[in-house]
Protein backbone atom coordinates (compact mmCIF):
# COMPACT_ATOMS: atom_id res chain seq x y z
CA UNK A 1 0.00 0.00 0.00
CA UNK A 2 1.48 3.56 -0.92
CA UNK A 3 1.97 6.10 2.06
CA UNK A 4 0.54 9.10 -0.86
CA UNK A 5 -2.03 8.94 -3.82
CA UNK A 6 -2.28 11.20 -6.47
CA UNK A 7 -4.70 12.29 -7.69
CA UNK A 8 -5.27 15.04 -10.34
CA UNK A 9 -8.52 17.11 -11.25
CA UNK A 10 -8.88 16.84 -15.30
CA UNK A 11 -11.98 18.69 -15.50
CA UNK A 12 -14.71 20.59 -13.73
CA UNK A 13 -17.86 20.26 -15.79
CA UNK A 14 -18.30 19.27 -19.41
CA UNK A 15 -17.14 21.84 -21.48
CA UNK A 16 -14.00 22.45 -19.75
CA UNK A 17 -10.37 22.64 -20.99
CA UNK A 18 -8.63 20.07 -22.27
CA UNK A 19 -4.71 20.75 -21.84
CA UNK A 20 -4.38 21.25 -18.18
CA UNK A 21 -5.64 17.27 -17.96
CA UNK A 22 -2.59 16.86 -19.84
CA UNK A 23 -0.64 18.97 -17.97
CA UNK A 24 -1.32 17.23 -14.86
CA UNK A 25 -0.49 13.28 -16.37
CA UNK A 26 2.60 14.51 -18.24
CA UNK A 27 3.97 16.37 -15.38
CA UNK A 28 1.70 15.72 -11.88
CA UNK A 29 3.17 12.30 -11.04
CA UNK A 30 -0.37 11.11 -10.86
CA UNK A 31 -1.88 7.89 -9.87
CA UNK A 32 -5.54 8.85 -10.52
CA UNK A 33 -6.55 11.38 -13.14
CA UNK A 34 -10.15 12.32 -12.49
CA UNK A 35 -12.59 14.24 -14.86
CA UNK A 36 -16.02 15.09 -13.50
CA UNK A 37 -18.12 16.49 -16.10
CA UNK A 38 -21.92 15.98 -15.49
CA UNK A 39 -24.22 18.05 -14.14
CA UNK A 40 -28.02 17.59 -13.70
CA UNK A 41 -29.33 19.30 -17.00
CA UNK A 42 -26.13 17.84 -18.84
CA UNK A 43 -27.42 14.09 -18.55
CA UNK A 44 -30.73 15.08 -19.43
CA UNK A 45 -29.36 16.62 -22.61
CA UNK A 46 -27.33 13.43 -22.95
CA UNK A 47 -30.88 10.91 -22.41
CA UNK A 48 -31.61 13.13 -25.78
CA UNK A 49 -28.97 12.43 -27.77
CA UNK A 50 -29.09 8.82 -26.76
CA UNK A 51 -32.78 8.50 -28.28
CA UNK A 52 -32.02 10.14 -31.42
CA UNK A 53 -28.58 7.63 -31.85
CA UNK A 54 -28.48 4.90 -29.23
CA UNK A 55 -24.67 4.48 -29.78
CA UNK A 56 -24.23 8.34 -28.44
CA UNK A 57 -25.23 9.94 -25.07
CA UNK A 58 -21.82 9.98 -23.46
CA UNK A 59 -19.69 13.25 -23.10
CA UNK A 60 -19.71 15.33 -26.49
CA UNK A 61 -15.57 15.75 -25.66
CA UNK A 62 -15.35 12.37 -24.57
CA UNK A 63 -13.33 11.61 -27.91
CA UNK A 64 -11.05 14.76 -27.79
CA UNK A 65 -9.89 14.14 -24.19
CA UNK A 66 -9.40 10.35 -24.69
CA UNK A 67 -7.27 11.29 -27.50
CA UNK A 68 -5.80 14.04 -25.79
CA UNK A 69 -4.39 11.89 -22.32
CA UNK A 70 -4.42 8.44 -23.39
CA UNK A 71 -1.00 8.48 -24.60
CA UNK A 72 0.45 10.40 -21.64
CA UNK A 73 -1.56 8.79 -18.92
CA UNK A 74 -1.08 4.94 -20.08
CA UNK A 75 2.72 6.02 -20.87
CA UNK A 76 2.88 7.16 -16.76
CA UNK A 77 0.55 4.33 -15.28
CA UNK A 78 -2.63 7.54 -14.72
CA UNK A 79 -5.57 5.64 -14.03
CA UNK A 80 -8.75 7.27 -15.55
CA UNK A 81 -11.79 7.76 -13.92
CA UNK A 82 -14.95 9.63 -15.35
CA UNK A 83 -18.54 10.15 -15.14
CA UNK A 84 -18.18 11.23 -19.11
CA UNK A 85 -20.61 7.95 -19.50
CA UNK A 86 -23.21 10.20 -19.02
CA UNK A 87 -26.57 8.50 -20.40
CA UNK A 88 -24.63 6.10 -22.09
CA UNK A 89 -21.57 4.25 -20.10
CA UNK A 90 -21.42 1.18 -22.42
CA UNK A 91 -21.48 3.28 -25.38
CA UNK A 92 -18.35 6.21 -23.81
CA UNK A 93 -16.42 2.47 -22.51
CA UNK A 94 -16.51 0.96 -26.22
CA UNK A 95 -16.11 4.48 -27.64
CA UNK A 96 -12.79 4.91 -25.44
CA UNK A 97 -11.99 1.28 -26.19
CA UNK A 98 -11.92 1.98 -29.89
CA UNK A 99 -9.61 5.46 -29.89
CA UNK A 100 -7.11 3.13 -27.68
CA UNK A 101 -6.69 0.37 -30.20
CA UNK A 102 -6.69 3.26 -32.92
CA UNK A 103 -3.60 4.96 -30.65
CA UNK A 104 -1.71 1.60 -30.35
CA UNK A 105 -2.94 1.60 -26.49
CA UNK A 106 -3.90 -2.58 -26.51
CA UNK A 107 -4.10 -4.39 -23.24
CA UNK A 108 -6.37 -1.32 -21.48
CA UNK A 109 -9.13 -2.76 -19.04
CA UNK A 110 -12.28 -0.30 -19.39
CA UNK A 111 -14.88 -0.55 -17.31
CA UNK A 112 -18.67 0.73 -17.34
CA UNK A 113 -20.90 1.70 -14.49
CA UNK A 114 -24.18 1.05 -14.96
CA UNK A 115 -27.12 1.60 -12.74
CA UNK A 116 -27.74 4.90 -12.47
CA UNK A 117 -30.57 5.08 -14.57
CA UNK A 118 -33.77 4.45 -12.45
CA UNK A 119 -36.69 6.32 -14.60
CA UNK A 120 -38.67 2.77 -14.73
CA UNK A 121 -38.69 2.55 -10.86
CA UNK A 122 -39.35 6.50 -10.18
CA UNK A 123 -42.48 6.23 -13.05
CA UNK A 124 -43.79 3.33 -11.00
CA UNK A 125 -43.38 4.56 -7.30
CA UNK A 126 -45.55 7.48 -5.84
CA UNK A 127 -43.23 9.69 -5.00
CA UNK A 128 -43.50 13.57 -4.87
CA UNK A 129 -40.44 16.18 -5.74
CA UNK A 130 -38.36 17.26 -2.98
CA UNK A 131 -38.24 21.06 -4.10
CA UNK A 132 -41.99 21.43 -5.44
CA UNK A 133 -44.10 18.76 -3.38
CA UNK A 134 -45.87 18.18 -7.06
CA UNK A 135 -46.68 14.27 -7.80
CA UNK A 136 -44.19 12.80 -9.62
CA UNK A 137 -47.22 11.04 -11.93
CA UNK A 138 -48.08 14.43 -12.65
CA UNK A 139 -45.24 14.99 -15.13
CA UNK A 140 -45.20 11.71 -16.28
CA UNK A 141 -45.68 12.36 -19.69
CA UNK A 142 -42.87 14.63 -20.40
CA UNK A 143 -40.35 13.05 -18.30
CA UNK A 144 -37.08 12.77 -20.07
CA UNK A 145 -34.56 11.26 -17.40
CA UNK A 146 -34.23 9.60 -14.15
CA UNK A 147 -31.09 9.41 -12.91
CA UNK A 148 -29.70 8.48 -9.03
CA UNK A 149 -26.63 9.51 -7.52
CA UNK A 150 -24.45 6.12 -7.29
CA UNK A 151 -21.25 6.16 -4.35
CA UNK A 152 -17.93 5.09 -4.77
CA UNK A 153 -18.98 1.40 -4.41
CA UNK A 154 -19.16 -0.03 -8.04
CA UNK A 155 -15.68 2.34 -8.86
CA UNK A 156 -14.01 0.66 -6.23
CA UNK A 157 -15.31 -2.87 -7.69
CA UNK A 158 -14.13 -2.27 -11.05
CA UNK A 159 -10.45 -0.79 -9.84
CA UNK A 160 -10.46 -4.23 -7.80
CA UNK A 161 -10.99 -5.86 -10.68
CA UNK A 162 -7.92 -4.41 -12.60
CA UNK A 163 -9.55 -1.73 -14.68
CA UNK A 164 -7.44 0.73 -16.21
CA UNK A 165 -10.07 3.25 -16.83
CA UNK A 166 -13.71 3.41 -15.39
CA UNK A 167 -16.61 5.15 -17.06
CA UNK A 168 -19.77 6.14 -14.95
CA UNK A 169 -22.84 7.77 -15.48
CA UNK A 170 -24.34 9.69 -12.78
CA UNK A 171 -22.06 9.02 -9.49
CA UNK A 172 -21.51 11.90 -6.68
CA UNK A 173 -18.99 14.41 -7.59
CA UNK A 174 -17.13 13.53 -4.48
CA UNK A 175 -17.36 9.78 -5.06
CA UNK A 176 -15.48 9.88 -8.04
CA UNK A 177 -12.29 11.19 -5.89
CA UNK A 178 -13.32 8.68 -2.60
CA UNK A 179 -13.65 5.58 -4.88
CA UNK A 180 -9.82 5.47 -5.78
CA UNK A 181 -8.97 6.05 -2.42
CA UNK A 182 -11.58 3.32 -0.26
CA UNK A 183 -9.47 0.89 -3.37
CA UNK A 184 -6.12 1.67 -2.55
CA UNK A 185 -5.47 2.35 1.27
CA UNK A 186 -8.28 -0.55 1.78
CA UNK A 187 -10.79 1.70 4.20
CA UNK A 188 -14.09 -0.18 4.99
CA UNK A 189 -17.31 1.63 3.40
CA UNK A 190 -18.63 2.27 6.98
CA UNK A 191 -15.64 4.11 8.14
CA UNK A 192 -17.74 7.03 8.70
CA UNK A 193 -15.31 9.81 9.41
CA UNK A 194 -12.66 9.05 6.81
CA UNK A 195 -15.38 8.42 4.43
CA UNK A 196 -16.28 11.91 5.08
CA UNK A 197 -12.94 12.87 4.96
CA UNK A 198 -12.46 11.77 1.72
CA UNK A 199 -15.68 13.82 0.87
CA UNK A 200 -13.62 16.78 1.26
CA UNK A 201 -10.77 15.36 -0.84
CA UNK A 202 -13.50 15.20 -3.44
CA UNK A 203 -15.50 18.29 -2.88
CA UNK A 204 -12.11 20.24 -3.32
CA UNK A 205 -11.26 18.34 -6.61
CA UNK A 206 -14.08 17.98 -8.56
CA UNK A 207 -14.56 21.52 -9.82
CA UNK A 208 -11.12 21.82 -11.01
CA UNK A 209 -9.93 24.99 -11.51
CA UNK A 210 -11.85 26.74 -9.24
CA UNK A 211 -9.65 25.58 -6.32
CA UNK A 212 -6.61 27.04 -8.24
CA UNK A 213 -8.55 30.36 -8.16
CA UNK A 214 -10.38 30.61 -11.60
CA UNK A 215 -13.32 30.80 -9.86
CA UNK A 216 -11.87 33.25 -7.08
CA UNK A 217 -9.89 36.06 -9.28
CA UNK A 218 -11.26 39.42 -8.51
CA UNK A 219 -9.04 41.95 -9.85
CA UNK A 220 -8.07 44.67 -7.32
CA UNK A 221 -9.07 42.37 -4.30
CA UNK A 222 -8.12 38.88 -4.62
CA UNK A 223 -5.39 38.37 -7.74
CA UNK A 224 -3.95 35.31 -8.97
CA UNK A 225 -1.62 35.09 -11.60
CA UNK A 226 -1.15 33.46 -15.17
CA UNK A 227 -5.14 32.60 -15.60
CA UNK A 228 -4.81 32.11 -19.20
CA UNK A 229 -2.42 28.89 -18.44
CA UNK A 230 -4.36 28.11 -15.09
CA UNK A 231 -3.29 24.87 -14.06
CA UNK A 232 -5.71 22.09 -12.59
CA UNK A 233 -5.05 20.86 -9.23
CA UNK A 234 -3.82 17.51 -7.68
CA UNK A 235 -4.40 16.32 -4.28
CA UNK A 236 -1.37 14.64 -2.24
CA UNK A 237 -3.48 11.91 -0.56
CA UNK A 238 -2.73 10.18 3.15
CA UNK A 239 -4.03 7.40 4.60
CA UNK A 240 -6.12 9.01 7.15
CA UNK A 241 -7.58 10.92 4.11
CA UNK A 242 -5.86 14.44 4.81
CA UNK A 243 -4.84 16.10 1.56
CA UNK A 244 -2.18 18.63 0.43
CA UNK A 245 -3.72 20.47 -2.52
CA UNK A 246 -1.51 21.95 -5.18
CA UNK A 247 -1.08 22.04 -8.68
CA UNK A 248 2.39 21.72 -10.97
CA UNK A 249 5.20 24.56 -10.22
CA UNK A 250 4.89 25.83 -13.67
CA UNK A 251 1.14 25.98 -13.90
CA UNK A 252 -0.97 29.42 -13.64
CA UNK A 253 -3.15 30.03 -11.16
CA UNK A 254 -2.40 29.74 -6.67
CA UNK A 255 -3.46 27.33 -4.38
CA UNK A 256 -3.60 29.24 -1.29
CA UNK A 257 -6.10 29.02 1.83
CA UNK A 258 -8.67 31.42 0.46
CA UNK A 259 -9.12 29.55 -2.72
CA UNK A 260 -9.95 26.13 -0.58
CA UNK A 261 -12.03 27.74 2.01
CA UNK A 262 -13.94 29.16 -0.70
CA UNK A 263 -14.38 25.69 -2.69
CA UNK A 264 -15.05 23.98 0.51
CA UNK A 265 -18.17 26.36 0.97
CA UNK A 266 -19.33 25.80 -2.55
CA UNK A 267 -22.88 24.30 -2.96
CA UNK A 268 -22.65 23.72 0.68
CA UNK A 269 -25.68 24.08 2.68
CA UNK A 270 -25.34 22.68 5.97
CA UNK A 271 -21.56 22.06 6.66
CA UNK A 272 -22.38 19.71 9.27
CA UNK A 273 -24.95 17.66 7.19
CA UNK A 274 -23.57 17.38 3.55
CA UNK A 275 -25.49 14.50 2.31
CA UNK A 276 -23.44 12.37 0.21
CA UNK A 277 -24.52 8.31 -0.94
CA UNK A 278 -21.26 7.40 0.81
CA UNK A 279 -21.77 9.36 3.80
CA UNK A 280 -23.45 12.26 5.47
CA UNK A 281 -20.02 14.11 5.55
CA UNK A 282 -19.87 16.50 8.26
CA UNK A 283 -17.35 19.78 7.77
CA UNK A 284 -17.53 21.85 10.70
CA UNK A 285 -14.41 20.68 12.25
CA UNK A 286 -12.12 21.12 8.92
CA UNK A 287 -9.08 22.58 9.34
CA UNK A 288 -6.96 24.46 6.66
CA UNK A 289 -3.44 25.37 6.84
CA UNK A 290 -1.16 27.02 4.03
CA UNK A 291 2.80 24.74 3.96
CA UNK A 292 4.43 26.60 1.96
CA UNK A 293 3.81 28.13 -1.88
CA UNK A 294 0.96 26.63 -3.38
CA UNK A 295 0.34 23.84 -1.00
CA UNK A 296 -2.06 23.98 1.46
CA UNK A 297 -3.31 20.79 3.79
CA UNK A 298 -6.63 20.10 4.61
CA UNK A 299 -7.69 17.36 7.38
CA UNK A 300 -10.73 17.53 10.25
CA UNK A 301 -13.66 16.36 8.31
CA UNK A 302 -15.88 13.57 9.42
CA UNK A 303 -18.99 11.71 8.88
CA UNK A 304 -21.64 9.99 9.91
CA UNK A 305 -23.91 7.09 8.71
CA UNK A 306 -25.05 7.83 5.08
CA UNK A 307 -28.99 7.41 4.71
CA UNK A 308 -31.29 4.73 3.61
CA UNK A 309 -31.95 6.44 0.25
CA UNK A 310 -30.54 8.54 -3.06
CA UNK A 311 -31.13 11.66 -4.75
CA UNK A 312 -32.50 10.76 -7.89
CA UNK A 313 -32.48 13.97 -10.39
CA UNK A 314 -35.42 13.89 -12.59
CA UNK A 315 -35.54 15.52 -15.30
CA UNK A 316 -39.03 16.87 -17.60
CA UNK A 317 -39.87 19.16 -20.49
CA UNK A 318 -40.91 22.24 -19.51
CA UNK A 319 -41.97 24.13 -22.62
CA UNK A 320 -40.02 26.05 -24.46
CA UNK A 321 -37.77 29.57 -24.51
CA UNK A 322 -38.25 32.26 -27.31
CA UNK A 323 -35.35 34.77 -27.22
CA UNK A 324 -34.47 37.81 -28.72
CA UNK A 325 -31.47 40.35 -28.26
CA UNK A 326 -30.55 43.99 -30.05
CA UNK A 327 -27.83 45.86 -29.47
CA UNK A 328 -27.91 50.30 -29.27
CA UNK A 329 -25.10 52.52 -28.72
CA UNK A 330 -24.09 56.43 -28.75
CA UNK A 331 -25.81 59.25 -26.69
CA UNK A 332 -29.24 58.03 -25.80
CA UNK A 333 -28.98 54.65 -26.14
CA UNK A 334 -31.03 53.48 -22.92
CA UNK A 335 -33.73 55.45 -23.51
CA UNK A 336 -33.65 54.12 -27.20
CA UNK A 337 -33.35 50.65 -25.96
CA UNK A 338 -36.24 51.34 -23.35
CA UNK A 339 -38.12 52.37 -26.48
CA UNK A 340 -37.38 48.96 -28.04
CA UNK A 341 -39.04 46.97 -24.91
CA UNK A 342 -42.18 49.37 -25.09
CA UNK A 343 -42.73 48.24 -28.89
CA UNK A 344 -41.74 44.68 -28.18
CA UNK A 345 -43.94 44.29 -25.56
CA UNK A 346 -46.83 45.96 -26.89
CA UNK A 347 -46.29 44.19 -29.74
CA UNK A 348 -46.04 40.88 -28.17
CA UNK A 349 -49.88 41.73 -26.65
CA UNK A 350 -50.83 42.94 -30.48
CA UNK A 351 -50.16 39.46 -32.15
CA UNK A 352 -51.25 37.26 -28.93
CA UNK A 353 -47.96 35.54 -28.31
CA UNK A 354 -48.62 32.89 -25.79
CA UNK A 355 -46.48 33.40 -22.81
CA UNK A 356 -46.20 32.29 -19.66
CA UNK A 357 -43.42 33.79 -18.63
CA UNK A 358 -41.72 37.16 -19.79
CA UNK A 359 -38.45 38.98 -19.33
CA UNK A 360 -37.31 42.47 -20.39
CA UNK A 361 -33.98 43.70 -19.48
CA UNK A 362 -31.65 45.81 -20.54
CA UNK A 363 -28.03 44.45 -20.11
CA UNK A 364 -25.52 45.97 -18.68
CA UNK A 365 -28.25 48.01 -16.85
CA UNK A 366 -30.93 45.89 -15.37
CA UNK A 367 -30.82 42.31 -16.30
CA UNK A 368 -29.52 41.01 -12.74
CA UNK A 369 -30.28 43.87 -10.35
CA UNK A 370 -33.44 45.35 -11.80
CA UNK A 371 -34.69 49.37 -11.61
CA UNK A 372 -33.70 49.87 -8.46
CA UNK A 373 -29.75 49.88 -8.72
CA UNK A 374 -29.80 50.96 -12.22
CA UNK A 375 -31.62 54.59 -11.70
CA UNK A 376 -28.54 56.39 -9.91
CA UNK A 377 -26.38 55.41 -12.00
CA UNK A 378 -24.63 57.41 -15.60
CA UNK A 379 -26.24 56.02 -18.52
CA UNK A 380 -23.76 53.54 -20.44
CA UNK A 381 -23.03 54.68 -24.06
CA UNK A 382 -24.08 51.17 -25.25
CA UNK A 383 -26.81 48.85 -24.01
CA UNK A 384 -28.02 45.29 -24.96
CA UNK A 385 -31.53 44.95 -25.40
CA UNK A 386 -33.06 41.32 -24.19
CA UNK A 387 -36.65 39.96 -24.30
CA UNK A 388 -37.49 36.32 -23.31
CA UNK A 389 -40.53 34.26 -22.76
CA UNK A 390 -41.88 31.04 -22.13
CA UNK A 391 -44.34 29.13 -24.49
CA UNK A 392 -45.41 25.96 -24.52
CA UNK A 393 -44.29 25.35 -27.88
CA UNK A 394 -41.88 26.13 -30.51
CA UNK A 395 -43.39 27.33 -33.05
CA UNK A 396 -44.75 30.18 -30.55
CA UNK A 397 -41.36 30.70 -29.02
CA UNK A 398 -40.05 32.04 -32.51
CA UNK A 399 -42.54 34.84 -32.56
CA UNK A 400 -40.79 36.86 -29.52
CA UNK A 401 -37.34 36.73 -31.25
CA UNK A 402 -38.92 37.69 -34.44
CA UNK A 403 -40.54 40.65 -33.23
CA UNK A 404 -37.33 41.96 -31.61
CA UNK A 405 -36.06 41.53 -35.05
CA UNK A 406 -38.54 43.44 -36.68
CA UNK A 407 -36.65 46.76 -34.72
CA UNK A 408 -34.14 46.55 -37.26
CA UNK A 409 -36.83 48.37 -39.92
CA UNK A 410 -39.52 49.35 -37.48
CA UNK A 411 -37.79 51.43 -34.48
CA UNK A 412 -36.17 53.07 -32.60
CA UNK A 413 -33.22 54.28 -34.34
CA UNK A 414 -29.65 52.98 -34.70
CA UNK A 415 -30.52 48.80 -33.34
CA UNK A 416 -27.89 46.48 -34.24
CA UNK A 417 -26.27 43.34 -34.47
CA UNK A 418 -29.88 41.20 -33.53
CA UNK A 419 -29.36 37.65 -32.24
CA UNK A 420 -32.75 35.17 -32.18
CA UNK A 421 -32.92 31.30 -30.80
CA UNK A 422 -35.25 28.97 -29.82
CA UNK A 423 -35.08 26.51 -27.54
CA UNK A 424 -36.77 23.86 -25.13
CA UNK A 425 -36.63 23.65 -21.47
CA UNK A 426 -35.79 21.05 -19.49
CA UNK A 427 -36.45 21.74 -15.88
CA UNK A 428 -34.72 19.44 -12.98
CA UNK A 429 -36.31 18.22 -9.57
CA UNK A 430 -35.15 15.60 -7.44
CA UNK A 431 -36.87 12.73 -5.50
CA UNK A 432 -35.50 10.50 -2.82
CA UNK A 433 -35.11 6.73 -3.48
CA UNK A 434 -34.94 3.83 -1.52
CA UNK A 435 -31.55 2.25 -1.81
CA UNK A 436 -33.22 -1.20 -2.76
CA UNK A 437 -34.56 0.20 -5.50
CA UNK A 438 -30.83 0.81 -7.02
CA UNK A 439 -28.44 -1.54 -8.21
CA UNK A 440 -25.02 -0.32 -9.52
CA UNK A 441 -23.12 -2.79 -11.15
CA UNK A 442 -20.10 -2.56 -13.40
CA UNK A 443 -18.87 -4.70 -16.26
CA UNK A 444 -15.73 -4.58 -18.84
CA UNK A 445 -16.23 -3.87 -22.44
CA UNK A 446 -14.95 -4.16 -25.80
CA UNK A 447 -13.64 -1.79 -28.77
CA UNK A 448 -17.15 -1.52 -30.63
CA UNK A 449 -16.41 -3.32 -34.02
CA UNK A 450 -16.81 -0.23 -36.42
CA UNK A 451 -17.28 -2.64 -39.77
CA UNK A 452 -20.42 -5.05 -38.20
């Protein structure tokens, strides 16, 4: 058993960068190279794709980071570890499969974890949404996605069973970090306090950058350096589960003890009660303590007994967004652009549009603070007119972009560079699920055989 793992943060959520993942297996000395890239509407997005083409719904990068680290990570002995599965595990495993025999890469053992995917059970069970208290049977028709939040326990299975790299679908941010760490230094899944432990080691990981201050930089208050090359961080792991977080010397960005306090508080809400599927991880005793130049320690957090059931994340349609955005500048361009919302929205009454919901704002004045801040304030020399509504279908969604359009010809003077979209909603609630009802399992795959 090591005295230290390894482990590196490749990515933060699904869009993110690409080369500071390589960074970190070229250069971090890594054992475990970790990319968590799902968030709740993202695998809802990804159930889509995967009815249109059953061999997609994994990770629309899942290709261009695979071909990115392979070579690196297999050349250093980087395990890989991913919830880049998304909707589809099987399909991102034999995807991943595939690029590695195309690299050269034979031998790899890939692994998918399955699972996750619960909508049959939730559609069957009475069960009401956490956040609304609306039926679940309610929505039934225009669910899209059901999807519970696995632990480290199936991870751990498949890196017991040799694999090389493990794909997931939905699994706990944190879990993705604890599951290498239960494998190696051999901690028993009711360990309570080192399990939650480790849930720090994860919660200060799995946003990547952030905890090398992407997410904190505030210039003239809190600086950090080099952001354009900021590098991801690693975690120096014990056996008691404390961590040193840091990142390569060469990297942008700071690890200091403001940027961890600040991801340890992230999506918190009750330090003491952070419900996790491995553990209710309890942070009120943390303790964080800067060793020298980008290297700070974190130890203190415990845990107790993890509950009898999961978050499941259901996703529904929800209608559909109509959007429409003109630009004015020079002297008088608010009250030109305040012009433009007048004839939008009595225009919007004029044809009938079918809304539900409706937004004016004027960005860069209004849109997040409203009237109230805006009216003391020097009127910019160039505003961005916005107006969005809700519909319940497409075709009536166009009609608000279109009329904000129709400003180009129609009034006030001197509107510009007009952007329109469409698009449907898909709204999120959770529901809690019996354990019983879930049964993660993992299993190795193949390269998919491109010429069947």
């Amino acid at each position: 058993m090591k005295d230290i793992i390894r482990i590196g943060a490749g990515a933060g959520y699904s869009g993110d960068r690409i080369e500071p993942a390589v960074e970190l297996a070229e250069h971090g000395a890594l054992d475990y190279l970790v990319f968590e890239c799902l968030a709740e509407r993202t695998i809802a997005i990804a159930q889509q794709a995967r009815r249109n083409n059953p061999d997609l719904g994994y990770d629309p990068l899942l290709e261009a980071r695979m071909r990115a680290v392979l070579p690196v990570a297999v050349r250093n002995g980087v395990r890989i570890i991913s919830n880049m599965g998304a909707a589809n595990p099987r399909a991102a495993a034999r995807k991943t499969a595939q690029i590695a025999r195309e690299l050269g890469l034979d031998g790899l053992k890939i692994a998918a974890v399955t699972g996750d995917d619960v909508l049959d059970v939730v559609l069957r069970a009475n069960l009401r949404f956490e956040e609304s208290g609306d039926k679940l049977g309610a929505y039934a028709q225009r669910i899209v996605s059901a999807n519970a939040y696995l632990g480290a326990a199936p991870i751990v299975g498949a890196l017991a069973a040799g694999a090389d790299i493990v794909l997931t679908g939905r699994v706990a941010d944190p879990s993705l970090f604890t599951a290498p760490l239960i494998h190696e230094f051999g901690w028993n899944m009711d360990d309570w306090n080192t399990l939650g432990q480790a849930t720090v080691v994860g919660h200060l990981l799995e946003c990547a950058g952030q905890v090398t201050g992407g997410y904190f930089a505030d210039p003239g208050y809190k600086g950090v350096g080099n952001l354009a090359r900021l590098g991801f961080p690693l975690g120096e792991v014990s056996a008691d589960g404390s961590i040193i977080v840091t990142k390569v010397p060469h990297a942008g960005g700071a690890v200091t003890e403001a940027t961890c306090k600040e991801q340890l508080l992230y999506e918190i809400h009750d330090p003491a009660r952070y419900y996790q599927p491995d553990v209710v991880a309890d942070f009120t005793q943390v303790r964080v303590r800067q060793e020298a130049q980008d290297r700070v320690r974190v130890s203190g957090g415990r845990g107790n007994a993890r509950t009898d059931t999961l978050k499941v994340s259901v996703a529904y349609a929800d209608g559909f967004i109509g959007e429409g955005q003109i630009s004015y500048g020079g002297p008088g361009a608010v009250a030109r652009a305040r012009l433009a919302l007048d004839i939008v929205r009595e225009r919007l009454a004029i044809t009938g549009v079918d809304t539900s919901e409706l937004r004016f704002d004027l960005i860069g004045v209004n849109a997040l603070y409203g009237d109230a801040l805006a009216s003391g304030n020097d009127d910019p020399f160039e505003v961005r007119v916005r107006v969005a509504g809700r519909t319940s279908n497409a075709k009536e969604a166009a009609r608000i972009g279109n009329e904000v359009e129709t400003l180009y010809t129609n009034g006030p003077a001197g509107g510009g560079g007009v952007t329109k979209n469409t698009r449907e909603v898909i709204a999120v609630q959770s529901v809690l699920l019996s354990r019983e009802h879930v049964n993660p399992v993992f299993e190795f795959v193949e390269a998919k055989d491109e010429t069947a």
